[in-house]
C-alpha atoms as a PDB file:
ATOM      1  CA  UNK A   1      -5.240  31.202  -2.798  1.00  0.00           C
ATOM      2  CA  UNK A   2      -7.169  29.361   0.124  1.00  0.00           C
ATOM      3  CA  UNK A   3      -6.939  32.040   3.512  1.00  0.00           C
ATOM      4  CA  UNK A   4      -7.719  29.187   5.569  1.00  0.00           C
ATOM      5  CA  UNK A   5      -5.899  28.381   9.027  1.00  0.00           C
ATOM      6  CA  UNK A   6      -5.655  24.864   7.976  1.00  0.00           C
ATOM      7  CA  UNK A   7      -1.703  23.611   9.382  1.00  0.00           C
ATOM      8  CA  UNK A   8       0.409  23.452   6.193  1.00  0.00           C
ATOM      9  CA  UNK A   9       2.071  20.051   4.772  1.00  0.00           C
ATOM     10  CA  UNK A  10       4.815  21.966   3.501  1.00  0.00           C
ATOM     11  CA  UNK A  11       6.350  25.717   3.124  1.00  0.00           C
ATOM     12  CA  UNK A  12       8.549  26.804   1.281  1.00  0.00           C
ATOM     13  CA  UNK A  13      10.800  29.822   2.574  1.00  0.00           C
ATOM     14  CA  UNK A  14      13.230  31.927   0.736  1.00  0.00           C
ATOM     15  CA  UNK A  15      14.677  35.104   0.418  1.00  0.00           C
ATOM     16  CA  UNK A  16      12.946  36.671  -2.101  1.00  0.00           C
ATOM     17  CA  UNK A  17       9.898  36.604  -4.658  1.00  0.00           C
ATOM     18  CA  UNK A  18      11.010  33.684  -7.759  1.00  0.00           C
ATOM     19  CA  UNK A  19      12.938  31.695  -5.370  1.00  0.00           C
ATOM     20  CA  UNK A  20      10.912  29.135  -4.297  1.00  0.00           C
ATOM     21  CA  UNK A  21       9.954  29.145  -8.071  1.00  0.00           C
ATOM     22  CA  UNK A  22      13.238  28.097  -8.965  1.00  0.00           C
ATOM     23  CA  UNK A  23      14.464  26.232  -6.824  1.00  0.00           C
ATOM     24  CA  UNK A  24      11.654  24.013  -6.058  1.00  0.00           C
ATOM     25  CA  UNK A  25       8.765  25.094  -7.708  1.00  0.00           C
ATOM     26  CA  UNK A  26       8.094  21.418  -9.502  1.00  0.00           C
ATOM     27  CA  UNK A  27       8.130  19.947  -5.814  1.00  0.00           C
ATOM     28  CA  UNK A  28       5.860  22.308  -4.647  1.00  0.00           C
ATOM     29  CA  UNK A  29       3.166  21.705  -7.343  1.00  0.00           C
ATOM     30  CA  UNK A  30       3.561  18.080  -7.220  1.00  0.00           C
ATOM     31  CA  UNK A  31       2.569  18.494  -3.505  1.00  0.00           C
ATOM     32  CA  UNK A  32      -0.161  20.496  -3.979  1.00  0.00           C
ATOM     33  CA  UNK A  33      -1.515  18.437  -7.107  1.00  0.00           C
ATOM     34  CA  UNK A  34      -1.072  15.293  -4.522  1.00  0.00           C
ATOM     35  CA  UNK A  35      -3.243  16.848  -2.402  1.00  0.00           C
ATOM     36  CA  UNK A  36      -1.068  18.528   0.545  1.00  0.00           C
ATOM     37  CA  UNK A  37      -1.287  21.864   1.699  1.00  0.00           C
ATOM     38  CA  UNK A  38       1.648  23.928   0.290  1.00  0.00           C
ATOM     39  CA  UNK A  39       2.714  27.160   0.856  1.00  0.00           C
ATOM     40  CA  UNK A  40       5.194  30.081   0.091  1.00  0.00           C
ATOM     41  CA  UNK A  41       6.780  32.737   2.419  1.00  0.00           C
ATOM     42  CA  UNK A  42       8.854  35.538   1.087  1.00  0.00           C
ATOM     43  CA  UNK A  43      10.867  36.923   3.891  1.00  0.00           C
ATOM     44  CA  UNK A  44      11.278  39.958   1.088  1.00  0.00           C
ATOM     45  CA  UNK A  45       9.435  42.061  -1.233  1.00  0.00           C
ATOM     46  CA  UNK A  46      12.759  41.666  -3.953  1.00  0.00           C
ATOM     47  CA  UNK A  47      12.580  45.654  -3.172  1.00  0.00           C
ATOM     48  CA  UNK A  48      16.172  46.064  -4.305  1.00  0.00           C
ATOM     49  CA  UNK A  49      16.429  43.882  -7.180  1.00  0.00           C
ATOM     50  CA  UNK A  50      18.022  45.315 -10.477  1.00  0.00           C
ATOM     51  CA  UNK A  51      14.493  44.935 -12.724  1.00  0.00           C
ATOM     52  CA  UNK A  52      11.157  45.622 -11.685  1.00  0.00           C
ATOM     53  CA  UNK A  53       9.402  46.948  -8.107  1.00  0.00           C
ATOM     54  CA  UNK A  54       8.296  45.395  -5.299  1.00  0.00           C
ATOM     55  CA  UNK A  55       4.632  46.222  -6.332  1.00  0.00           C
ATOM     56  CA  UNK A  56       5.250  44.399 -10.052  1.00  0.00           C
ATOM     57  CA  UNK A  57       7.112  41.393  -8.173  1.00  0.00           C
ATOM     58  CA  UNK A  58       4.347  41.059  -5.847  1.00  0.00           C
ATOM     59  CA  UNK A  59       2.059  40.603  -8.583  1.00  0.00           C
ATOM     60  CA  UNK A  60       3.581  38.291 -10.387  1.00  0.00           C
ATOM     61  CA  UNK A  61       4.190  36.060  -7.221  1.00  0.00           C
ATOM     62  CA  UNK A  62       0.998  36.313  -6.931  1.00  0.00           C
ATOM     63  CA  UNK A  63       0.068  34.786 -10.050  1.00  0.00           C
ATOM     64  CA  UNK A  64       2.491  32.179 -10.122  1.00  0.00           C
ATOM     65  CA  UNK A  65       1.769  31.072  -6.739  1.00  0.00           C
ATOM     66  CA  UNK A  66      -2.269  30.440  -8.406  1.00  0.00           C
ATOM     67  CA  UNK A  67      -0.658  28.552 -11.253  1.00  0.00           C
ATOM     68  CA  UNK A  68       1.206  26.388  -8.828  1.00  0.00           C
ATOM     69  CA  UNK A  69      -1.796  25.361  -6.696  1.00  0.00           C
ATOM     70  CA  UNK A  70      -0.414  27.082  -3.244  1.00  0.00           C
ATOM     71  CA  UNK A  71      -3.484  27.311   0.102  1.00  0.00           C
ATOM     72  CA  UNK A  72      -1.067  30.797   1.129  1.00  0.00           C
ATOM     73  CA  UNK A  73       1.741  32.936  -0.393  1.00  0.00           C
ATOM     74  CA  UNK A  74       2.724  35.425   2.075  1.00  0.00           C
ATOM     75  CA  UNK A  75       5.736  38.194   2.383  1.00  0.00           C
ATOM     76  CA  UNK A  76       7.239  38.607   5.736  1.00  0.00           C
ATOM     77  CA  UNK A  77       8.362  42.291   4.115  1.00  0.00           C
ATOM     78  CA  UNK A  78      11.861  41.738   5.786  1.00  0.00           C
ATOM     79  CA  UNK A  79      14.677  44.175   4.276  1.00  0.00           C
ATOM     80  CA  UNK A  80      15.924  42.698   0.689  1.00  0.00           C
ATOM     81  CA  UNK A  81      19.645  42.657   0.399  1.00  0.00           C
ATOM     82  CA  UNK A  82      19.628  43.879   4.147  1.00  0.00           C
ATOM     83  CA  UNK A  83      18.277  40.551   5.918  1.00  0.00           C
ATOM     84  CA  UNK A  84      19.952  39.862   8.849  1.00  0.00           C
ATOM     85  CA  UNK A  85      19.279  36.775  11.378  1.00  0.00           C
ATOM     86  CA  UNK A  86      18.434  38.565  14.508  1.00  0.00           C
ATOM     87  CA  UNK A  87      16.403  38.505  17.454  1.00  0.00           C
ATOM     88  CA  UNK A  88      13.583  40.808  15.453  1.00  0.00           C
ATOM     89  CA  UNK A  89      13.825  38.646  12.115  1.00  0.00           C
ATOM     90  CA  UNK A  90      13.791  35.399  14.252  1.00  0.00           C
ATOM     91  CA  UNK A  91      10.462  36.323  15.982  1.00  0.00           C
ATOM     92  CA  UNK A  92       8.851  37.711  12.912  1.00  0.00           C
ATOM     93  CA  UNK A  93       9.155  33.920  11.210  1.00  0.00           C
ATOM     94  CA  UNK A  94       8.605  32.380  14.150  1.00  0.00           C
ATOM     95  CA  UNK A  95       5.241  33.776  13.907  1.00  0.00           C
ATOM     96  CA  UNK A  96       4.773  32.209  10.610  1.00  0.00           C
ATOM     97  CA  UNK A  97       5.517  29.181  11.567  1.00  0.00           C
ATOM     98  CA  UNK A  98       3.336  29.553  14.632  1.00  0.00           C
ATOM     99  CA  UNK A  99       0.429  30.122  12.294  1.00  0.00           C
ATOM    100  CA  UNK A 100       0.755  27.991   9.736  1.00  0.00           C
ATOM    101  CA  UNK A 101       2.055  25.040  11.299  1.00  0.00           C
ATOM    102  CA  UNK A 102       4.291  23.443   8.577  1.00  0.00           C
ATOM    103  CA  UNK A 103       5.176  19.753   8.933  1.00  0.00           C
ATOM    104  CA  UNK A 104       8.273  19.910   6.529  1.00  0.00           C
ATOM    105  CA  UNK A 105       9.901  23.160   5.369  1.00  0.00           C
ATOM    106  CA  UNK A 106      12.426  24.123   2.646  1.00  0.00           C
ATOM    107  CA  UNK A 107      14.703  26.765   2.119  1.00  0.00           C
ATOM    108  CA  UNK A 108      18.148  27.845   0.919  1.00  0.00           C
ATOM    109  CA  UNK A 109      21.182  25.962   0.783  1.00  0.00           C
ATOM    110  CA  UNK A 110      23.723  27.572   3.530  1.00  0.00           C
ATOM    111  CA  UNK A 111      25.923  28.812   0.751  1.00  0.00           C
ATOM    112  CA  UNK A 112      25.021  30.778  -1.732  1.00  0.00           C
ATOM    113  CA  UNK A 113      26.233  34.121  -4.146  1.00  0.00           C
ATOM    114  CA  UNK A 114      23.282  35.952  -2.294  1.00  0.00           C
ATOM    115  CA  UNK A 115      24.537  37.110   0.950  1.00  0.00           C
ATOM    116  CA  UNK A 116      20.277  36.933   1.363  1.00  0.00           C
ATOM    117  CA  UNK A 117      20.168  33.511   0.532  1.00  0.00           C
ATOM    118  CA  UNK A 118      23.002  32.035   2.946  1.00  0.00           C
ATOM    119  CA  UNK A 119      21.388  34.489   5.777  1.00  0.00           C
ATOM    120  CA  UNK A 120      18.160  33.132   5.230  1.00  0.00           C
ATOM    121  CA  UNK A 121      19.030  29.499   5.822  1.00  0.00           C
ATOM    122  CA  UNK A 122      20.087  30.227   8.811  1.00  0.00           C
ATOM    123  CA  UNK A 123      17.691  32.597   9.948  1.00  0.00           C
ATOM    124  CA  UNK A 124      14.888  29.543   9.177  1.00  0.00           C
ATOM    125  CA  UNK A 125      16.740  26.932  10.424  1.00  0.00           C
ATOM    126  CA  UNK A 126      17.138  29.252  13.821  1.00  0.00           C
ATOM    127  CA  UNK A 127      13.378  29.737  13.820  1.00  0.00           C
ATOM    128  CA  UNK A 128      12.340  26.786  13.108  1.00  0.00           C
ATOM    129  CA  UNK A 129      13.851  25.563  16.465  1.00  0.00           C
ATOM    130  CA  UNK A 130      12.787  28.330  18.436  1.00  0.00           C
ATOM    131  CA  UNK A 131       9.757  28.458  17.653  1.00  0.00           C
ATOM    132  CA  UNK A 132       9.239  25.175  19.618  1.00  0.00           C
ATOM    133  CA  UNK A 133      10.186  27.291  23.126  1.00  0.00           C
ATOM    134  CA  UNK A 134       7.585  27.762  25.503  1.00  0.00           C
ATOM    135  CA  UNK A 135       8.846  30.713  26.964  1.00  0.00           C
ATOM    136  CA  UNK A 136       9.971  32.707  23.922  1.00  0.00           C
ATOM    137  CA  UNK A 137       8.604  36.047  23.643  1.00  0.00           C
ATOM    138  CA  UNK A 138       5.389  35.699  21.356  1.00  0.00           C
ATOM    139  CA  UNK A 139       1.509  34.802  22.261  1.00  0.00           C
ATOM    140  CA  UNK A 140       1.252  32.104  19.925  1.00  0.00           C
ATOM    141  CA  UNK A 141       1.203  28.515  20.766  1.00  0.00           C
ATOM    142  CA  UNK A 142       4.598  26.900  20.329  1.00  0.00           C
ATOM    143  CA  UNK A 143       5.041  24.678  17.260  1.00  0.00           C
ATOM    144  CA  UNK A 144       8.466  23.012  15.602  1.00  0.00           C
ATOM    145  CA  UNK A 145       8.290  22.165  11.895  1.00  0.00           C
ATOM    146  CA  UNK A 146       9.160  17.999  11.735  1.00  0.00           C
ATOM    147  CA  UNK A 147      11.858  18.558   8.682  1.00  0.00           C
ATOM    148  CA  UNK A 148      14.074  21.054   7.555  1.00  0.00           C
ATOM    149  CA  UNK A 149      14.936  20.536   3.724  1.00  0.00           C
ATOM    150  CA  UNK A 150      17.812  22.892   1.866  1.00  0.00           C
ATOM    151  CA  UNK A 151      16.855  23.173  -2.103  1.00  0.00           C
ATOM    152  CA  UNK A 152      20.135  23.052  -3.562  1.00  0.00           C
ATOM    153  CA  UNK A 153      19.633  23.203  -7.238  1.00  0.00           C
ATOM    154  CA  UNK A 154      22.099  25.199  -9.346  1.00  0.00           C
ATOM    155  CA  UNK A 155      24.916  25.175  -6.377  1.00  0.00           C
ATOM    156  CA  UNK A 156      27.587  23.359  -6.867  1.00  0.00           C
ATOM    157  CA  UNK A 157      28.848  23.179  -3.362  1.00  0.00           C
ATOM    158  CA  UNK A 158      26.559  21.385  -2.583  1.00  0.00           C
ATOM    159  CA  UNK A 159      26.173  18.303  -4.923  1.00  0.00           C
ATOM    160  CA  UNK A 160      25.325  15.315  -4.255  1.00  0.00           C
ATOM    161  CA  UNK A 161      22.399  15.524  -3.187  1.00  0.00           C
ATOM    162  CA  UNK A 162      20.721  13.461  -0.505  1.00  0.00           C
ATOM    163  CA  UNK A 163      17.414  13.086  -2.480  1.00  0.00           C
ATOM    164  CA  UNK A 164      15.839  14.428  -5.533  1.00  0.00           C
ATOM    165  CA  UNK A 165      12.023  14.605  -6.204  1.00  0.00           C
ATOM    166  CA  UNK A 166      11.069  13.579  -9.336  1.00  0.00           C
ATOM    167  CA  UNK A 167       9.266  16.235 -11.529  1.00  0.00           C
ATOM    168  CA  UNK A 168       9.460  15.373 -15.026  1.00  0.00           C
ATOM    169  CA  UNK A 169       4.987  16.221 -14.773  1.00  0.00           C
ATOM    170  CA  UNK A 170       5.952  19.610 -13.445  1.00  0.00           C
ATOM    171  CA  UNK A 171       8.655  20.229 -15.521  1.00  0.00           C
ATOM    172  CA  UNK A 172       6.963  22.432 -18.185  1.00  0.00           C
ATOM    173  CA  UNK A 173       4.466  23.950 -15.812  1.00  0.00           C
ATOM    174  CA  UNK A 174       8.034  25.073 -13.802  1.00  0.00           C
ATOM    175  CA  UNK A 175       8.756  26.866 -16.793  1.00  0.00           C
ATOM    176  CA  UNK A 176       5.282  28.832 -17.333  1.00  0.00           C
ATOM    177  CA  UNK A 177       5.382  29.168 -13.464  1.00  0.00           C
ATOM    178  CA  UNK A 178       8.839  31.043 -13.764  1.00  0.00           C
ATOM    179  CA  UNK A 179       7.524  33.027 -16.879  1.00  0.00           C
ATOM    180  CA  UNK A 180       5.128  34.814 -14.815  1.00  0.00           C
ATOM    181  CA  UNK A 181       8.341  36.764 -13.520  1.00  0.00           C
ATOM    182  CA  UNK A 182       8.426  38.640 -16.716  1.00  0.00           C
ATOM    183  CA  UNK A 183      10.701  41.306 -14.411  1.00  0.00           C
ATOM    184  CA  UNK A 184      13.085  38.884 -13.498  1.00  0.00           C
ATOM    185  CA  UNK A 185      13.456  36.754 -16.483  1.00  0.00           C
ATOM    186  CA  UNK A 186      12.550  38.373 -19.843  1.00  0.00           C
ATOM    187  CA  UNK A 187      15.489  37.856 -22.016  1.00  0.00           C
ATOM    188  CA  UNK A 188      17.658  36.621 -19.036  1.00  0.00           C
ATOM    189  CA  UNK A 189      20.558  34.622 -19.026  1.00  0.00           C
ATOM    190  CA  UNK A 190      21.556  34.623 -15.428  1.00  0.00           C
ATOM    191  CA  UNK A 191      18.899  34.796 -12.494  1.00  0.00           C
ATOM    192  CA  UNK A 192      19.861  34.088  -8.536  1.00  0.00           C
ATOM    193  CA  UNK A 193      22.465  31.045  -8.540  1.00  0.00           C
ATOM    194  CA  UNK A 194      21.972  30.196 -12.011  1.00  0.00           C
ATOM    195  CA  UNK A 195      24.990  31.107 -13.897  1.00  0.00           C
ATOM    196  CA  UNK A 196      25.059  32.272 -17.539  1.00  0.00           C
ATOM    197  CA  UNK A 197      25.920  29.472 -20.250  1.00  0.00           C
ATOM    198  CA  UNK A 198      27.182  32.028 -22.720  1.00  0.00           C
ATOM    199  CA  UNK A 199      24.056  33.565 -24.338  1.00  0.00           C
ATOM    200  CA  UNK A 200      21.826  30.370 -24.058  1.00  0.00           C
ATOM    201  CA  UNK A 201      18.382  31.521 -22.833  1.00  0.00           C
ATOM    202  CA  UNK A 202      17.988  31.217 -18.778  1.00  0.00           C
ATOM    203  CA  UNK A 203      15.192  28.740 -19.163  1.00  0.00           C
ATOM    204  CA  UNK A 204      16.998  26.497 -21.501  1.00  0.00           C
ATOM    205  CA  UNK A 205      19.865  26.350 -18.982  1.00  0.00           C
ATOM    206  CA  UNK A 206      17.225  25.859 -16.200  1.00  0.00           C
ATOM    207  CA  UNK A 207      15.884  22.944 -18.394  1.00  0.00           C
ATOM    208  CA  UNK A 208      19.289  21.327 -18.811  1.00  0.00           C
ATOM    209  CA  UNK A 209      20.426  21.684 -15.019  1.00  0.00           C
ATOM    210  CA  UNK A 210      16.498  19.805 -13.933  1.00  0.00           C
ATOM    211  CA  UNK A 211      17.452  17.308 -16.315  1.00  0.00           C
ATOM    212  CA  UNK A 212      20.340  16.420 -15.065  1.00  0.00           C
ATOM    213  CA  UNK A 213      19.380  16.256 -11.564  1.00  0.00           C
ATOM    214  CA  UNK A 214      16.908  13.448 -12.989  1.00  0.00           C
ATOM    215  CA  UNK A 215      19.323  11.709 -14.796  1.00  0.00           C
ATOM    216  CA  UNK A 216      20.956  10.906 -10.936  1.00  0.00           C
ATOM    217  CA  UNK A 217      17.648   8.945 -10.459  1.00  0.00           C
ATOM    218  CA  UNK A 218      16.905   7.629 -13.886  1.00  0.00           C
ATOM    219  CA  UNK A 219      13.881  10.181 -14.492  1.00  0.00           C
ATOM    220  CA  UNK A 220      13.741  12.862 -17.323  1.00  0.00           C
ATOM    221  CA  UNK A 221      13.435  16.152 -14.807  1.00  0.00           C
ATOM    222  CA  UNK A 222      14.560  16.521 -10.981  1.00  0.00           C
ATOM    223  CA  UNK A 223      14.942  18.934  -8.219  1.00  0.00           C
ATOM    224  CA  UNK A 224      17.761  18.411  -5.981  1.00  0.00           C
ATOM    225  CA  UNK A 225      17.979  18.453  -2.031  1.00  0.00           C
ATOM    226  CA  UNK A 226      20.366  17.909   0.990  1.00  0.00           C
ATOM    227  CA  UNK A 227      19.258  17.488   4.788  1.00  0.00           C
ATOM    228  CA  UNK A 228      21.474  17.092   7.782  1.00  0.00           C
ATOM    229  CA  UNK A 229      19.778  13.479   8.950  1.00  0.00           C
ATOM    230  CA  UNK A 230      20.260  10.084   7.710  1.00  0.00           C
ATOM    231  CA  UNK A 231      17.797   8.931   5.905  1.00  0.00           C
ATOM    232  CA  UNK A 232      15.615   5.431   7.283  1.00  0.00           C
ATOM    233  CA  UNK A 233      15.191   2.522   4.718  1.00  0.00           C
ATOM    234  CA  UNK A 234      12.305   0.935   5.658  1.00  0.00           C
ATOM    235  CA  UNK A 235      13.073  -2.397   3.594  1.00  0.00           C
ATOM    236  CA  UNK A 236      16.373  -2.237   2.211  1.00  0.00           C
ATOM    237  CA  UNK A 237      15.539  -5.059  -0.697  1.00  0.00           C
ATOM    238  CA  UNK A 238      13.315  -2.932  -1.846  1.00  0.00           C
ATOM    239  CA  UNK A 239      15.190   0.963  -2.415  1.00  0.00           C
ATOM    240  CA  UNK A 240      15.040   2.637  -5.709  1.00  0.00           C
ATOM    241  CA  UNK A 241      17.687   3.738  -8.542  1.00  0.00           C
ATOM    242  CA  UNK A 242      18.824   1.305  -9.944  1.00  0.00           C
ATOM    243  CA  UNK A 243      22.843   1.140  -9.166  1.00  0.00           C
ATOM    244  CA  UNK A 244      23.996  -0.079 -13.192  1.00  0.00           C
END
């Protein structure tokens, strides 16, 4: 992956190593194969998780974020199921997002089974502001991401969803991409906020949740997403989905 100091089109940000995989992964490489300057930060190693280590999961986020196309995959080595969103946490990815300069970011719906998860929405969303102040306690330059975007796939709190990206291309590469996390998935049936469908394989339950999330805009494979701002129609005769 590119080391470059190049500002960032887009960064992903979740809790732990797979997330972004999951929950976004086919909008992330569509990105990246478009051209735009993606990235992934891990606020944790996945230190406490029930399979694997931190050194295995590290290593196989590291080869699915070269299989996805990503400029930077970085871990902010936070504490897994011990993230809080306080003064130390907020600093440390505020100086992320200080160096990379993202224009748009993503992260975790504010719910979530995870207590990690739900804290780390906020925590980014809380960043993400303050690392616009002037006077906040860091040397960097200040810099506030345009967009804040909550990947809400698999939670059903939180459907509908204001938009969904359209990644029937990226749909099988999702599936190798997640596959790298031999750890985390090998003969799983449950992984983060996707539930068990009685013993059917987690990726064939992954497969069947994407697809429905395209059938809300008439494409084979989607990834769903909510925001907290109305969205502008440019030209209003000319919007997509067809309504019948």
């Amino acid at each position: 992956m590119n080391d470059s100091s190049e500002a960032l089109d887009l960064l992903a940000v979740m809790a732990h190593p797979d997330d972004a995989e999951l929950l976004c992964g086919g909008t992330l490489m569509k990105s990246a194969a478009n051209g735009k300057r993606v990235g992934v930060l891990d606020l944790t190693a996945g230190e406490m998780g029930s399979r694997g280590t931190a050194q295995i999961r590290a290593r196989e986020a590291e080869a699915a974020g070269g299989q996805m196309g990503l400029a930077r995959r970085m871990c902010a080595e936070l504490p897994d199921a011990g993230l809080v969103n306080d003064h130390h946490a907020r600093l440390v990815v505020v100086a992320y997002l200080r160096a990379l300069r993202p224009r748009v970011v993503i992260t975790h719906w504010k719910h979530g089974r995870h207590r990690d998860h739900r804290i780390a929405s906020e925590l980014v969303r809380d960043a993400c502001f303050l690392s616009g102040l002037k006077r906040l306690d860091l040397p960097s330059e200040p810099y506030r991401p345009f967009k804040l975007v909550y990947a809400t796939a698999f939670r059903e709190d939180a459907d509908p969803p204001d938009f969904v990206v359209d990644v029937s291309n990226q749909m099988e590469r999702k599936l190798d991409v997640l596959l790298e996390y031999g750890s985390q998935f090998e003969d799983a049936v449950q992984a983060g906020e996707v539930f068990p469908r009685g013993d059917r394989p987690l990726m064939r339950t992954i497969r069947a949740k994407m697809a429905h999330y395209g059938s809300l805009i008439r494409v084979p494979y989607g990834e769903p997403f909510r925001v907290d701002e109305a969205f502008e129609v440019t030209e209003i005769s000319e919007m997509g989905v067809s309504t019948f």
